[in-house]
N, C-alpha and C. Protein backbone atom coordinates (compact mmCIF):
# COMPACT_ATOMS: atom_id res chain seq x y z
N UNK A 1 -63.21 -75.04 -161.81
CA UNK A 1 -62.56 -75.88 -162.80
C UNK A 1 -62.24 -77.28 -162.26
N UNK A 2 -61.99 -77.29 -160.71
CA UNK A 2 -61.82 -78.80 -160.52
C UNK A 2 -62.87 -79.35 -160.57
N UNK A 3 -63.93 -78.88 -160.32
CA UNK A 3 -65.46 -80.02 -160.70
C UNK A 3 -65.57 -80.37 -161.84
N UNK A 4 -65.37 -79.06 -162.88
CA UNK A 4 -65.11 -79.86 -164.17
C UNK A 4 -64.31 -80.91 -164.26
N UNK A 5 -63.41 -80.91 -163.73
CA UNK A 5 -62.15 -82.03 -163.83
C UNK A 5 -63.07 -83.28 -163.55
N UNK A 6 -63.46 -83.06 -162.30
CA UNK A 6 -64.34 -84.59 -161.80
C UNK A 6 -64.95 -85.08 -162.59
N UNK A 7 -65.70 -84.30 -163.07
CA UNK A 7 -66.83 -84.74 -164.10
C UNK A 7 -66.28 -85.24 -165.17
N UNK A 8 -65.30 -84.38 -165.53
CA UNK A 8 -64.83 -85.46 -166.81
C UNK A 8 -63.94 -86.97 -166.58
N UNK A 9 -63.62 -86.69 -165.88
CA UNK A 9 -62.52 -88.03 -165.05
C UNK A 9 -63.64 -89.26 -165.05
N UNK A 10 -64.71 -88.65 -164.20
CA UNK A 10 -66.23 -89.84 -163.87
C UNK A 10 -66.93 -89.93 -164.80
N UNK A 11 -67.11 -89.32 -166.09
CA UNK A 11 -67.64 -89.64 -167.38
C UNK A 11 -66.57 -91.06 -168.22
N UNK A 12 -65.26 -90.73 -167.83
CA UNK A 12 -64.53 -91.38 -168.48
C UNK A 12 -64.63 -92.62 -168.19
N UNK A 13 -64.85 -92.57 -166.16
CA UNK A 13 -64.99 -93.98 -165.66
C UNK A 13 -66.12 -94.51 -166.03
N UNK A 14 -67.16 -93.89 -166.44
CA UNK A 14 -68.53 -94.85 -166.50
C UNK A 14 -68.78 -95.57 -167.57
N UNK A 15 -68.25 -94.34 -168.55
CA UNK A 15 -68.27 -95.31 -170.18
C UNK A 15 -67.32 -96.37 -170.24
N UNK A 16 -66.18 -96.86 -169.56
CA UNK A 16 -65.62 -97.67 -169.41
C UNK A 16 -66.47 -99.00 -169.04
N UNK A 17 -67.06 -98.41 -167.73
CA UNK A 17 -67.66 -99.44 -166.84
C UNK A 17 -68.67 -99.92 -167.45
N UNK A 18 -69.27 -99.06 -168.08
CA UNK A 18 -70.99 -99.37 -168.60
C UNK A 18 -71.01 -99.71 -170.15
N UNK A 19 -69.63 -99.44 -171.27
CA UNK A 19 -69.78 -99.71 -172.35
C UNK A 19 -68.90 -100.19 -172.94
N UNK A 20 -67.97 -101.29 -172.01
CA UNK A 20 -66.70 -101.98 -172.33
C UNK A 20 -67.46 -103.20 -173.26
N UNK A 21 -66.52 -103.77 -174.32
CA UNK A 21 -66.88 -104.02 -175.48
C UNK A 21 -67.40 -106.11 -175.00
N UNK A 22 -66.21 -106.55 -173.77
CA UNK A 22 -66.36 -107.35 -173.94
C UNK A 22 -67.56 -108.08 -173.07
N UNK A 23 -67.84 -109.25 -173.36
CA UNK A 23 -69.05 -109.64 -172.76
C UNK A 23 -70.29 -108.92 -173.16
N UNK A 24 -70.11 -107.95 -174.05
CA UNK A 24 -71.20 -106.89 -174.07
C UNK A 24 -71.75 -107.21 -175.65
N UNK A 25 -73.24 -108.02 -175.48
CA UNK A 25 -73.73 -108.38 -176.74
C UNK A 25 -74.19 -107.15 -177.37
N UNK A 26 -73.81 -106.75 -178.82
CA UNK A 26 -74.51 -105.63 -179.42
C UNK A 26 -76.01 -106.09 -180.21
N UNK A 27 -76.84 -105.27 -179.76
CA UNK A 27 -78.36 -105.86 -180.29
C UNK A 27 -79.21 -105.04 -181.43
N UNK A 28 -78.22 -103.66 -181.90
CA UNK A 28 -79.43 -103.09 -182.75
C UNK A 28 -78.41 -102.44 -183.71
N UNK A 29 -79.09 -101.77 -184.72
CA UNK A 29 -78.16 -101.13 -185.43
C UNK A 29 -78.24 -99.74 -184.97
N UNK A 30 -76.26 -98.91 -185.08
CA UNK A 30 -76.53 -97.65 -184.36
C UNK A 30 -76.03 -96.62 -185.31
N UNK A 31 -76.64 -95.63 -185.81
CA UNK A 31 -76.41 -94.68 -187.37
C UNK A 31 -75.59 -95.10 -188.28
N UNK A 32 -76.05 -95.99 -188.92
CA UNK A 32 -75.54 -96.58 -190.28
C UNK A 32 -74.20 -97.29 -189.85
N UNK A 33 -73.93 -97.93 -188.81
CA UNK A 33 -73.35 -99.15 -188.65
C UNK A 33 -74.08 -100.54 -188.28
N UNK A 34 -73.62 -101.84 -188.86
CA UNK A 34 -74.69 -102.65 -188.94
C UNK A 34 -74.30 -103.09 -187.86
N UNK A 35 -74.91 -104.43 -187.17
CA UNK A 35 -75.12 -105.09 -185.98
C UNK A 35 -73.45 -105.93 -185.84
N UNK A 36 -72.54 -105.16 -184.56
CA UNK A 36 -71.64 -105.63 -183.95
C UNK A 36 -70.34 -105.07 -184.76
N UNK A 37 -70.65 -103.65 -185.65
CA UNK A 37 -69.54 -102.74 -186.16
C UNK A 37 -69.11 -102.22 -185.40
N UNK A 38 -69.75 -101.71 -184.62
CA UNK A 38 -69.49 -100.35 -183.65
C UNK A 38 -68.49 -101.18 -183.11
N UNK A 39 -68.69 -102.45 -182.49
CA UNK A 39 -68.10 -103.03 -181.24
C UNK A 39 -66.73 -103.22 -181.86
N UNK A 40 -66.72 -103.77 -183.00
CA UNK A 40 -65.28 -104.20 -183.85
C UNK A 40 -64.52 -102.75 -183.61
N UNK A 41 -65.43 -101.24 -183.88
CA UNK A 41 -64.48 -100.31 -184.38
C UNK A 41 -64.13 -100.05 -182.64
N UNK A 42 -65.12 -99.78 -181.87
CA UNK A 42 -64.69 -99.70 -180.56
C UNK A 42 -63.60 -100.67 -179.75
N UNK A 43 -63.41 -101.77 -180.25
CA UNK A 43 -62.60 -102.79 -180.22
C UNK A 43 -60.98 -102.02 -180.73
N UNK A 44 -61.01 -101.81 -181.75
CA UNK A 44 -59.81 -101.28 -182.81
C UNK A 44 -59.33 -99.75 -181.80
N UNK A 45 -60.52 -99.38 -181.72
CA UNK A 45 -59.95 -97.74 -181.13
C UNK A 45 -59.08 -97.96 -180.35
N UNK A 46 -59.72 -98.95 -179.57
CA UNK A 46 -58.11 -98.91 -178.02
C UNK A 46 -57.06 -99.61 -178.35
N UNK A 47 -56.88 -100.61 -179.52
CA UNK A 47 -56.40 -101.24 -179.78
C UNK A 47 -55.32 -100.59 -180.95
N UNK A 48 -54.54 -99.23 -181.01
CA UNK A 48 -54.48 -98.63 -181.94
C UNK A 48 -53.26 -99.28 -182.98
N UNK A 49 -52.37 -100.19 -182.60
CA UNK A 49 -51.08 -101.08 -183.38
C UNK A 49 -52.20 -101.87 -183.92
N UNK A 50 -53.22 -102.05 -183.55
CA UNK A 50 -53.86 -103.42 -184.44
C UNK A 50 -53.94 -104.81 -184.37
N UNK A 51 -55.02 -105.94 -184.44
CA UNK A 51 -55.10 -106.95 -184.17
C UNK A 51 -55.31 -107.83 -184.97
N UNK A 52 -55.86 -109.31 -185.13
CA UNK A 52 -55.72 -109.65 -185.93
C UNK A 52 -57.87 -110.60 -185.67
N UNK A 53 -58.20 -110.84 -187.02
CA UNK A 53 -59.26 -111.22 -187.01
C UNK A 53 -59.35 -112.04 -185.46
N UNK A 54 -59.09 -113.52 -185.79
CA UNK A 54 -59.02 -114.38 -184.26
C UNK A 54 -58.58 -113.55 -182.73
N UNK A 55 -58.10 -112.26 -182.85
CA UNK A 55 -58.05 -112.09 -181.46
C UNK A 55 -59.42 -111.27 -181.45
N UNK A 56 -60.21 -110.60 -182.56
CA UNK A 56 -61.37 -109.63 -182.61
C UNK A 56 -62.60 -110.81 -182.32
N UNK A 57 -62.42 -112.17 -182.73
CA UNK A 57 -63.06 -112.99 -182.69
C UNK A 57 -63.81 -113.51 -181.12
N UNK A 58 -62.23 -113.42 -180.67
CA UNK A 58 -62.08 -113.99 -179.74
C UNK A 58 -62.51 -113.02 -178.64
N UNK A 59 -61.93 -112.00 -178.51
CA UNK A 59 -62.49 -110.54 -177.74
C UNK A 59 -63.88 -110.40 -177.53
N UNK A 60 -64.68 -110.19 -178.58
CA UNK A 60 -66.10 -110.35 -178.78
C UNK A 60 -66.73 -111.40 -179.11
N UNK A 61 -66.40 -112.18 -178.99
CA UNK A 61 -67.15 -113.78 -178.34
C UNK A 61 -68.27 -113.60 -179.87
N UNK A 62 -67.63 -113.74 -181.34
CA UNK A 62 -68.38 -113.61 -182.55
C UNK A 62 -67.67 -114.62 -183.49
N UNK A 63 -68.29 -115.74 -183.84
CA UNK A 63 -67.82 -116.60 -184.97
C UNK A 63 -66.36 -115.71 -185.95
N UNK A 64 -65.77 -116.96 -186.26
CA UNK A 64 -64.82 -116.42 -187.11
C UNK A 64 -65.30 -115.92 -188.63
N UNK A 65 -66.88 -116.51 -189.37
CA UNK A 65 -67.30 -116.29 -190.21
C UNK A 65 -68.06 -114.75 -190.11
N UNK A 66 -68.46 -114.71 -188.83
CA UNK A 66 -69.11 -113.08 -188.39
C UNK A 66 -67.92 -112.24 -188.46
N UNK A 67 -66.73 -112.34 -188.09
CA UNK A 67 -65.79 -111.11 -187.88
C UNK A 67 -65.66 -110.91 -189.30
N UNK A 68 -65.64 -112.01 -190.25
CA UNK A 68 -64.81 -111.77 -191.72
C UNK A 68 -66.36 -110.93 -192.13
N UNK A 69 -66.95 -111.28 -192.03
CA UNK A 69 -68.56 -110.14 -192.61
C UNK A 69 -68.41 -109.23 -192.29
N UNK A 70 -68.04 -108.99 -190.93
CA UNK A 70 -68.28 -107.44 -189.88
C UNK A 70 -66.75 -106.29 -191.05
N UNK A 71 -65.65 -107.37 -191.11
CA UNK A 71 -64.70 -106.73 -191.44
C UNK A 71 -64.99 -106.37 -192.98
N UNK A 72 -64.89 -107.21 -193.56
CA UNK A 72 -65.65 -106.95 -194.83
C UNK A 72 -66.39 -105.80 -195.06
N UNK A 73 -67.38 -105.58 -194.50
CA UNK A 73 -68.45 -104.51 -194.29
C UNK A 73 -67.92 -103.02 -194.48
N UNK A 74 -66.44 -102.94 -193.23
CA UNK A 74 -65.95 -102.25 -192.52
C UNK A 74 -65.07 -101.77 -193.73
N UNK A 75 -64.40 -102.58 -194.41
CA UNK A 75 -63.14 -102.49 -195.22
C UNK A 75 -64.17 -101.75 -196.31
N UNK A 76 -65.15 -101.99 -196.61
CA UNK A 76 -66.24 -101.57 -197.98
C UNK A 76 -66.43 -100.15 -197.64
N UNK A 77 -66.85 -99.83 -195.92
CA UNK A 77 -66.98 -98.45 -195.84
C UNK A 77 -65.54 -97.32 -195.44
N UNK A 78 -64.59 -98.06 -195.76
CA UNK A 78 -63.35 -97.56 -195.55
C UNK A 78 -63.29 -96.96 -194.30
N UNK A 79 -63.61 -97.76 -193.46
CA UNK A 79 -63.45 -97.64 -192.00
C UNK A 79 -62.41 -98.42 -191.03
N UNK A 80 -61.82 -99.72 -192.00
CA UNK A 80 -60.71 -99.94 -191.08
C UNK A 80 -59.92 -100.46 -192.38
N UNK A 81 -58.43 -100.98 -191.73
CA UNK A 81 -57.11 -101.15 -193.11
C UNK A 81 -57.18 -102.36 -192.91
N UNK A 82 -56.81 -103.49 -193.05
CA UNK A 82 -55.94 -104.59 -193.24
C UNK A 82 -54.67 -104.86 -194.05
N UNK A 83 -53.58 -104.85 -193.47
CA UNK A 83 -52.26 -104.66 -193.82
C UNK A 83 -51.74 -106.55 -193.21
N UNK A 84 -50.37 -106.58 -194.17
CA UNK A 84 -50.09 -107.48 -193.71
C UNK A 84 -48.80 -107.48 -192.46
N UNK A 85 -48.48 -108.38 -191.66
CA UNK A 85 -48.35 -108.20 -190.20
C UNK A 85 -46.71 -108.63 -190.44
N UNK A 86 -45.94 -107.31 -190.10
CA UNK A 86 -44.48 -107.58 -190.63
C UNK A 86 -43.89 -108.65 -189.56
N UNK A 87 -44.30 -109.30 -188.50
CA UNK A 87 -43.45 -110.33 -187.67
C UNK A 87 -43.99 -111.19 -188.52
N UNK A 88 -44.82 -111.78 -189.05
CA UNK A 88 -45.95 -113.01 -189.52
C UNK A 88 -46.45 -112.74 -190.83
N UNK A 89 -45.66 -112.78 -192.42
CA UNK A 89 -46.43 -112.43 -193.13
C UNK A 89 -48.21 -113.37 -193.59
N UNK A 90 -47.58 -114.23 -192.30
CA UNK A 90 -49.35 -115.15 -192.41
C UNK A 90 -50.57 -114.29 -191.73
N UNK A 91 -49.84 -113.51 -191.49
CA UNK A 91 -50.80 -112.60 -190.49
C UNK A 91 -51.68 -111.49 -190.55
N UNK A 92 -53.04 -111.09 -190.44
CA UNK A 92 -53.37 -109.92 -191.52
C UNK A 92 -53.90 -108.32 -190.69
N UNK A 93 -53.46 -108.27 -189.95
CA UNK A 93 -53.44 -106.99 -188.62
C UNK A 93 -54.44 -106.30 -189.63
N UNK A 94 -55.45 -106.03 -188.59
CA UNK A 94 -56.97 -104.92 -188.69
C UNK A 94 -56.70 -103.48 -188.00
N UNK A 95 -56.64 -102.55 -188.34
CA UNK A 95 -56.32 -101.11 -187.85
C UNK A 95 -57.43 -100.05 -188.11
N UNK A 96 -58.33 -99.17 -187.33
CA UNK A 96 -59.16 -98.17 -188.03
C UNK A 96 -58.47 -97.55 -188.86
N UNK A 97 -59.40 -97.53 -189.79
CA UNK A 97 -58.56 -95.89 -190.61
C UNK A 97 -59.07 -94.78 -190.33
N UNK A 98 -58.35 -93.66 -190.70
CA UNK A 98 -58.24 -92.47 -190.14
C UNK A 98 -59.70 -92.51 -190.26
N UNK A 99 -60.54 -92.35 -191.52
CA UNK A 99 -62.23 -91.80 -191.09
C UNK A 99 -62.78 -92.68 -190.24
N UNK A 100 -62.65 -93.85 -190.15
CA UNK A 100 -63.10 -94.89 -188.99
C UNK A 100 -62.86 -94.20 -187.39
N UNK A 101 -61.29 -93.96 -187.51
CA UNK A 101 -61.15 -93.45 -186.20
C UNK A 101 -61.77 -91.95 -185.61
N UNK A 102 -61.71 -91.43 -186.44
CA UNK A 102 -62.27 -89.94 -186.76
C UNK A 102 -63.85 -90.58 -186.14
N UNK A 103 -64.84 -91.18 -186.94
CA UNK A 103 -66.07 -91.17 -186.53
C UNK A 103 -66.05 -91.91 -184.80
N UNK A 104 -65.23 -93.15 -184.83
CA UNK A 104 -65.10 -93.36 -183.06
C UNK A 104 -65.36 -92.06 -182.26
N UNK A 105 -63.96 -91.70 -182.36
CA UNK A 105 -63.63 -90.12 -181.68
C UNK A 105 -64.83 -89.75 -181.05
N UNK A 106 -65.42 -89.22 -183.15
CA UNK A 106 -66.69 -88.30 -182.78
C UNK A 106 -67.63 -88.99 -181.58
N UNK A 107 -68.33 -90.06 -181.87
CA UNK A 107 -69.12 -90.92 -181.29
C UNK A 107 -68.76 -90.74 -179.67
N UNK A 108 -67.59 -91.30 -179.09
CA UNK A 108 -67.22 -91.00 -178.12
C UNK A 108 -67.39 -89.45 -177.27
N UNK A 109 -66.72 -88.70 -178.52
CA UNK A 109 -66.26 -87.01 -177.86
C UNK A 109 -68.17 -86.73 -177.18
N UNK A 110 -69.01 -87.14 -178.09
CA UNK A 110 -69.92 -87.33 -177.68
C UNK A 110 -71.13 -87.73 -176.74
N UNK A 111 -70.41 -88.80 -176.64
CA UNK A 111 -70.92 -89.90 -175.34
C UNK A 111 -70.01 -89.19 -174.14
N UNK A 112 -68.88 -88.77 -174.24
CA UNK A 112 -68.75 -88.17 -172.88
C UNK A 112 -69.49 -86.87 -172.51
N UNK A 113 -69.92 -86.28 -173.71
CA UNK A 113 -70.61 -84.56 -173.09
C UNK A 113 -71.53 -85.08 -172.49
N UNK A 114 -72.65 -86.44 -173.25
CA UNK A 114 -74.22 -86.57 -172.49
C UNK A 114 -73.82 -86.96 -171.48
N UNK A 115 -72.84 -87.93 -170.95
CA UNK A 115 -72.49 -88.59 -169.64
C UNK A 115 -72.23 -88.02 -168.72
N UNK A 116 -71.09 -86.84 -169.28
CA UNK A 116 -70.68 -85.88 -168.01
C UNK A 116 -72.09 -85.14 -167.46
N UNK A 117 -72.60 -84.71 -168.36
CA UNK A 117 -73.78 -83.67 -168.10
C UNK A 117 -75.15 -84.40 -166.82
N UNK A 118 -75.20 -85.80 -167.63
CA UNK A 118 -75.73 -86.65 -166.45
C UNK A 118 -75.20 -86.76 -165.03
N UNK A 119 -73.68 -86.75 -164.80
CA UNK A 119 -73.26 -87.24 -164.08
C UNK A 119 -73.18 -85.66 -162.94
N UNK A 120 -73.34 -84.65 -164.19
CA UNK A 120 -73.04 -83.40 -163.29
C UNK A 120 -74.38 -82.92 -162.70
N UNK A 121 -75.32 -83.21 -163.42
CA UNK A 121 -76.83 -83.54 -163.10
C UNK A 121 -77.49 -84.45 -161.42
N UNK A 122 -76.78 -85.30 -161.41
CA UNK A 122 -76.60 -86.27 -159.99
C UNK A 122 -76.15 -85.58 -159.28
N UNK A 123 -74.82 -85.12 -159.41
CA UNK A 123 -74.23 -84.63 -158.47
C UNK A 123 -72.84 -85.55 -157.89
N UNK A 124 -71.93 -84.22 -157.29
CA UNK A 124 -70.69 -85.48 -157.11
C UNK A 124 -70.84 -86.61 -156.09
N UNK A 125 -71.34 -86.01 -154.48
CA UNK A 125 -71.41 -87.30 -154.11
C UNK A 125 -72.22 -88.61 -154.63
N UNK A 126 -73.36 -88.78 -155.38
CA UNK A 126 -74.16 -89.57 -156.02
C UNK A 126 -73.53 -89.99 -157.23
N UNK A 127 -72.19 -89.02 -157.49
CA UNK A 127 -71.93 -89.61 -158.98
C UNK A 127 -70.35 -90.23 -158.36
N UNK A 128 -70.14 -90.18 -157.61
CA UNK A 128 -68.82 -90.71 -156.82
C UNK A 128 -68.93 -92.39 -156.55
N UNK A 129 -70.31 -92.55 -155.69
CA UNK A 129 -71.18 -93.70 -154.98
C UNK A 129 -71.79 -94.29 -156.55
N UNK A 130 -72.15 -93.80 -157.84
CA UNK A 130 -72.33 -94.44 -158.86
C UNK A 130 -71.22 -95.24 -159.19
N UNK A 131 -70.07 -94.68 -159.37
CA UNK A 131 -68.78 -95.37 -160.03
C UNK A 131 -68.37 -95.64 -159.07
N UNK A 132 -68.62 -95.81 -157.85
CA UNK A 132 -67.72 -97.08 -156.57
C UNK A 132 -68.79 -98.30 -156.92
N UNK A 133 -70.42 -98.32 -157.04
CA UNK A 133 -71.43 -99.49 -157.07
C UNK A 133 -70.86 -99.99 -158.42
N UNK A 134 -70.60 -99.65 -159.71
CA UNK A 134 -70.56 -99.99 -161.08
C UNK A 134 -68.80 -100.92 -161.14
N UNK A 135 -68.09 -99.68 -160.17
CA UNK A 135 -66.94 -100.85 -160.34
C UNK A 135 -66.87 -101.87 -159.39
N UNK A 136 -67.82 -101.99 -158.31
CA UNK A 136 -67.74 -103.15 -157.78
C UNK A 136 -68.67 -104.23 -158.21
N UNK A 137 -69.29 -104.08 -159.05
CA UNK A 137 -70.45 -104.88 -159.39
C UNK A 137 -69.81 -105.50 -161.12
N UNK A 138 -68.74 -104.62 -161.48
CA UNK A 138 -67.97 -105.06 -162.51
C UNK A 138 -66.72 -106.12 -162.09
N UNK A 139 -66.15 -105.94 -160.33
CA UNK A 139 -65.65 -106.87 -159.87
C UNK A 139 -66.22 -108.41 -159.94
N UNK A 140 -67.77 -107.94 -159.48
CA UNK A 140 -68.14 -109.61 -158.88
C UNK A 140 -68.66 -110.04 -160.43
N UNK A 141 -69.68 -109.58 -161.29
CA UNK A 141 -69.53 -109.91 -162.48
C UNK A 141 -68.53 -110.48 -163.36
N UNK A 142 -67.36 -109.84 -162.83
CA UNK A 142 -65.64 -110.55 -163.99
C UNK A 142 -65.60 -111.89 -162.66
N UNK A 143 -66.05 -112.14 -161.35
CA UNK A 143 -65.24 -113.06 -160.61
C UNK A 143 -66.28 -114.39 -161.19
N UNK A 144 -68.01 -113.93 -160.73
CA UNK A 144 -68.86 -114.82 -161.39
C UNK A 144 -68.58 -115.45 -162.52
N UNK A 145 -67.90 -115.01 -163.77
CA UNK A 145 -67.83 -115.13 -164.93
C UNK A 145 -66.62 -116.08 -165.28
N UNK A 146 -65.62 -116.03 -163.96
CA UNK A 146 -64.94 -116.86 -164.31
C UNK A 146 -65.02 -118.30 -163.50
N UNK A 147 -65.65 -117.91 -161.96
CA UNK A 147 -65.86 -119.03 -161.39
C UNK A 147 -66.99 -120.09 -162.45
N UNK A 148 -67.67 -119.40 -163.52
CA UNK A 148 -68.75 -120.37 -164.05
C UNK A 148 -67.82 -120.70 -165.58
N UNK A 149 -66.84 -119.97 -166.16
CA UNK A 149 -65.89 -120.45 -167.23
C UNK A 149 -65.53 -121.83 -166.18
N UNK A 150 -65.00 -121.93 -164.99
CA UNK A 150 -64.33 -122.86 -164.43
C UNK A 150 -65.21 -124.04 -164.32
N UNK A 151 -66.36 -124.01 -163.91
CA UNK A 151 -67.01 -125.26 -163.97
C UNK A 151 -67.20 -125.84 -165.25
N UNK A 152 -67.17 -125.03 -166.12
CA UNK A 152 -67.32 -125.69 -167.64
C UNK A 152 -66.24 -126.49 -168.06
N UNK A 153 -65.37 -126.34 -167.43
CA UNK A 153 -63.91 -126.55 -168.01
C UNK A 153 -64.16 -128.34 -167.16
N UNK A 154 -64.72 -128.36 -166.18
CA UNK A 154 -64.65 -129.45 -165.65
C UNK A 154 -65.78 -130.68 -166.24
C-alpha cells in the first residue's frame, strides 16, 4: 500500500508539473470543449472562491475579448456561474458550476489513473528521477522567463 501511496503522490506531482495552466498555450479542441475552455475550467478548479474575467485574462496570457467568448461559451454550456462580487458590486466573480466542476474532477480523476499507471510502469526509482528533472527544469524555465520579462521591461 505504500507504493500505491507513491504513485499517487508522483501522479499528482507530474500533472502539476507537466499540465499547469499557465504559460501553457492550449492548441486543439479536447471532447467537446472548444479551444482554451479546458484551461479557463482548469483555471477555475483550483481557483474554487472564484475570479474575475481580468485575472483569467491575465493568468492565461488570452485577450480580454477571448476570455468574454471562452466565458460566454462556458456560461451557454452551464459550466461555470457568474455572480456578482459582494466586496465590488463592479465586479463579476467566475466560479465552475457544479456540472463544470463535476466534469474537471472527472477529467482529472482520470488523468491521474493513466499517469499513475505510467509512472508505476517506469518504476519508482525512474519515476522519482522523472519528477526531480521536471521540477528542476520547471525551476530554470520560471527563472528564464523572468530574467527575459526583465529585459523587456528595459
Amino acid at each position: 500500500m505504500e507504493s500505491e501511496k507513491f504513485y499517487a503522490e508522483q501522479a499528482e506531482q507530474f500533472l502539476k508539473l507537466a499540465f499547469q495552466p499557465k504559460k501553457k498555450p492550449v492548441n486543439r479542441k479536447t471532447a467537446g470543449l472548444m479551444r482554451g475552455e479546458k484551461a479557463v475550467m482548469l483555471y477555475l478548479y483550483d481557483h474554487e472562491d472564484g475570479v474575475t474575467a481580468g485575472e483569467l485574462s491575465k493568468a492565461l496570457e488570452i485577450g480580454s475579448g477571448g476570455i468574454a467568448n471562452l466565458l460566454n461559451a462556458l456560461e451557454k454550456k452551464e459550466l461555470i456561474i457568474r455572480t456578482m462580487s459582494h466586496e465590488d458590486r463592479r465586479k463579476i466573480i467566475v466560479t465552475l458550476d457544479p456540472k463544470g466542476r463535476d466534469d474537471i474532477t472527472a477529467r482529472r480523476r482520470e488523468a491521474l489513473e493513466i499517469t499513475e499507471e505510467m509512472l508505476r510502469r517506469l518504476g519508482k526509482e525512474d519515476t522519482s528521477e522523472l519528477i526531480r528533472i521536471l521540477t528542476r527544469m520547471t525551476e530554470i524555465g520560471d527563472a528564464l522567463y523572468q530574467e527575459r520579462e526583465g529585459d523587456r521591461e528595459c
